[in-house]
Protein backbone atom coordinates (compact mmCIF):
# COMPACT_ATOMS: atom_id res chain seq x y z
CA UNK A 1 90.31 76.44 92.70
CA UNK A 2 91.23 79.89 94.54
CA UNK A 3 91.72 82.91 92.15
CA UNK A 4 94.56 84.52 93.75
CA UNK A 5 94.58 88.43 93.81
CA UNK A 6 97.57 90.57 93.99
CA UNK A 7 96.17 93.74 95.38
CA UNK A 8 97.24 91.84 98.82
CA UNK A 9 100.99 92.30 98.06
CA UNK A 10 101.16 95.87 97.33
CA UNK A 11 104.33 97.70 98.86
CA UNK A 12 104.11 99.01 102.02
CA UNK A 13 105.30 102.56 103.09
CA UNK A 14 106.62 103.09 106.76
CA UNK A 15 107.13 105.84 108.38
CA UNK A 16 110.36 104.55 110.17
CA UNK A 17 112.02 103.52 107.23
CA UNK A 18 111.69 107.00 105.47
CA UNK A 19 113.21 108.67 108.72
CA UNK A 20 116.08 106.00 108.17
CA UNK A 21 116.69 107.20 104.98
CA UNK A 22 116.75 111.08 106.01
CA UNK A 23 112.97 111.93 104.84
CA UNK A 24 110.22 113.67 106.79
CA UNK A 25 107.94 110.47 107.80
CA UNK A 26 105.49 113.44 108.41
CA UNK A 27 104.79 113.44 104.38
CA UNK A 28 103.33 109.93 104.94
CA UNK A 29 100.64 111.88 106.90
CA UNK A 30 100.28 114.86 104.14
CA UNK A 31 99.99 112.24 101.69
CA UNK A 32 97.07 110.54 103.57
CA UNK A 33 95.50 114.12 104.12
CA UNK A 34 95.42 114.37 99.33
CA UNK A 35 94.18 110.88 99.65
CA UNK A 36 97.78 109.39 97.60
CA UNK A 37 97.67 106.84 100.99
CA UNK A 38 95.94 104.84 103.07
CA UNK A 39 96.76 104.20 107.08
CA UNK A 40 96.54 100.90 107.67
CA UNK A 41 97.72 100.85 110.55
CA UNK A 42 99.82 103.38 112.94
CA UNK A 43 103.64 104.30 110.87
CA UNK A 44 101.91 101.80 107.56
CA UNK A 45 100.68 103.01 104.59
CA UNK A 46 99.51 101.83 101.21
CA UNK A 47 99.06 103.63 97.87
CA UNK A 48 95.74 104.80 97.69
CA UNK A 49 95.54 104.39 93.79
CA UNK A 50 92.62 101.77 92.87
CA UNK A 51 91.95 101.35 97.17
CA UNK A 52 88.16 101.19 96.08
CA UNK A 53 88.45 98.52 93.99
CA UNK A 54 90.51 96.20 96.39
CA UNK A 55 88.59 93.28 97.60
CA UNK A 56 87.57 93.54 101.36
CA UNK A 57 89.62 90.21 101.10
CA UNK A 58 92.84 91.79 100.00
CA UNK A 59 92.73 94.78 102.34
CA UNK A 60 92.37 91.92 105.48
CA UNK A 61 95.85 90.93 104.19
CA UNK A 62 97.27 94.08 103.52
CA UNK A 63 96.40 94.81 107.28
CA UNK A 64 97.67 91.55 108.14
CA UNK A 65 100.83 92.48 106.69
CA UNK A 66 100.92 95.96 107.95
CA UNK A 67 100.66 94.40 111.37
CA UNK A 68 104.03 92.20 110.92
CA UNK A 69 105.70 95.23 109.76
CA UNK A 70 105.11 96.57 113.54
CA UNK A 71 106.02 93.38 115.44
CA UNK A 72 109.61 92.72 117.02
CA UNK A 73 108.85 89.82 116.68
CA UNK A 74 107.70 87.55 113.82
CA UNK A 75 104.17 87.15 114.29
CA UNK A 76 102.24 83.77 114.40
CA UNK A 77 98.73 84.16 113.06
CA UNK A 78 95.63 82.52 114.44
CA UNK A 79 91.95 81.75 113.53
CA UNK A 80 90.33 83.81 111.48
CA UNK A 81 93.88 85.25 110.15
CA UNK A 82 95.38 82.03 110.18
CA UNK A 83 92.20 81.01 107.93
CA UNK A 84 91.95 83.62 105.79
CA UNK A 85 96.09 83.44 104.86
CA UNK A 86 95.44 79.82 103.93
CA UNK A 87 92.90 81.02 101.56
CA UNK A 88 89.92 79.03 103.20
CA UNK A 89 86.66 80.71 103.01
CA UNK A 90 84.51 83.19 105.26
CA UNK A 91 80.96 83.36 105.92
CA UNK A 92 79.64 86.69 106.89
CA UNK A 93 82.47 89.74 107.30
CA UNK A 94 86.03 89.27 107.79
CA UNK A 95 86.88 90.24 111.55
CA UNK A 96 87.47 93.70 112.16
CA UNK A 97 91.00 91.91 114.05
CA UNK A 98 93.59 90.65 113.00
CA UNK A 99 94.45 87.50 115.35
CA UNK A 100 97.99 86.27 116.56
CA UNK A 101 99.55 83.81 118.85
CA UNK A 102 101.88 84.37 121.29
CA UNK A 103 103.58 82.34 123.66
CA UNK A 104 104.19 83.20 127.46
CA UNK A 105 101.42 84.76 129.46
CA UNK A 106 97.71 83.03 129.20
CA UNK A 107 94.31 84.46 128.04
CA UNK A 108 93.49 86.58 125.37
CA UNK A 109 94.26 90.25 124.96
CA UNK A 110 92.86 93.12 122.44
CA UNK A 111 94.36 96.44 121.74
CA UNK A 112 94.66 98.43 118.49
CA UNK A 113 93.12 96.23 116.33
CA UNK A 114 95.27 93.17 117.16
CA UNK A 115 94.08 90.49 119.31
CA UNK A 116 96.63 88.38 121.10
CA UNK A 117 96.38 84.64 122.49
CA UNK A 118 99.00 83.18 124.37
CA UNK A 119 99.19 79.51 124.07
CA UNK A 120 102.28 77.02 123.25
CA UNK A 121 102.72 76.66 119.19
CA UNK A 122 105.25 77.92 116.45
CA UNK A 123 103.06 77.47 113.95
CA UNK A 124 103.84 77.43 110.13
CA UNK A 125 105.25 78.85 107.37
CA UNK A 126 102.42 80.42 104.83
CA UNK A 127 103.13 82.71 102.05
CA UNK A 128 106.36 84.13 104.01
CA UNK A 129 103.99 84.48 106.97
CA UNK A 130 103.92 81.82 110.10
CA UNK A 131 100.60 80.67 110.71
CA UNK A 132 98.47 77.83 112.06
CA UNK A 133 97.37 75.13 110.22
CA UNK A 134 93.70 74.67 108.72
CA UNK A 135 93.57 71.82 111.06
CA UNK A 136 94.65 74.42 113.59
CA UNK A 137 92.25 77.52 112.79
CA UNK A 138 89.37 75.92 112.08
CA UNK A 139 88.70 74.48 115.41
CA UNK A 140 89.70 78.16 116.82
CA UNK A 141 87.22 80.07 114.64
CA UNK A 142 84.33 77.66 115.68
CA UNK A 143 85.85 77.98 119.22
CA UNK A 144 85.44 81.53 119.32
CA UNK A 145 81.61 81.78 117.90
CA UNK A 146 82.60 82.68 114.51
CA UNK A 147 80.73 80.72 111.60
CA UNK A 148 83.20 78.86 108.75
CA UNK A 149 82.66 77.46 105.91
């Protein structure tokens, strides 16, 4: 049995929707200067209250999530994302990536902190989030020299 944490699902903070709403998105960046946020990722924060105590687990997803905010385009995620949103566990550190599929153009591509594969697949749906399936990642993870349980 899993013991599911909720630190993963704390509200995000984006800099585009404050300038939607008429606010200075540049407070975002003040607030990360008085450590009241964290950047997870460029225009995506989270509240900094209790960050220390969030599992290295739970920040993974709270990236993983920051990065879907950014997308056009609902991502698909892959291996060791794909793995770690079906709860399955890691050996060693979690990736310092966070891995998606994409169809179209082949090979794999890495660029702030995302890495891309393009192969065919929809994937499915996991905790609001489209994934592979275990069946999927698994193979991928081993595929890419990266030790699973």
């Amino acid at each position: 049995m899993t013991t599911q944490s909720t630190a993963g699902w704390r509200p995000l903070q984006r800099s585009s929707e404050l300038a939607l709403v008429g606010e200075n998105p540049r407070s975002l960046h003040r607030a990360v200067a008085r450590q009241q946020l964290v950047r997870l990722r460029r225009g995506v924060f989270v509240d900094a209250a209790e960050w220390p105590e969030v599992s290295e687990r739970d920040k993974y997803l709270l990236r993983m999530r920051a990065v879907a905010a950014t997308r056009k385009v609902a991502p698909v995620f892959s291996h060791q994302s794909a793995a770690i949103l079906w709860g399955l566990p890691m050996i060693g550190s979690l990736p310092r990536e966070v891995h998606l599929m994409a169809a179209g153009r082949r090979g794999v591509h890495s660029k702030n902190g995302v890495a891309m594969e393009w192969r065919a697949g929809s994937g499915t749906l996991r905790c609001g989030r489209r994934t592979f399936a275990p069946c999927c990642s698994k193979p991928d993870c081993g595929r890419n020299g990266e030790r699973r349980a």
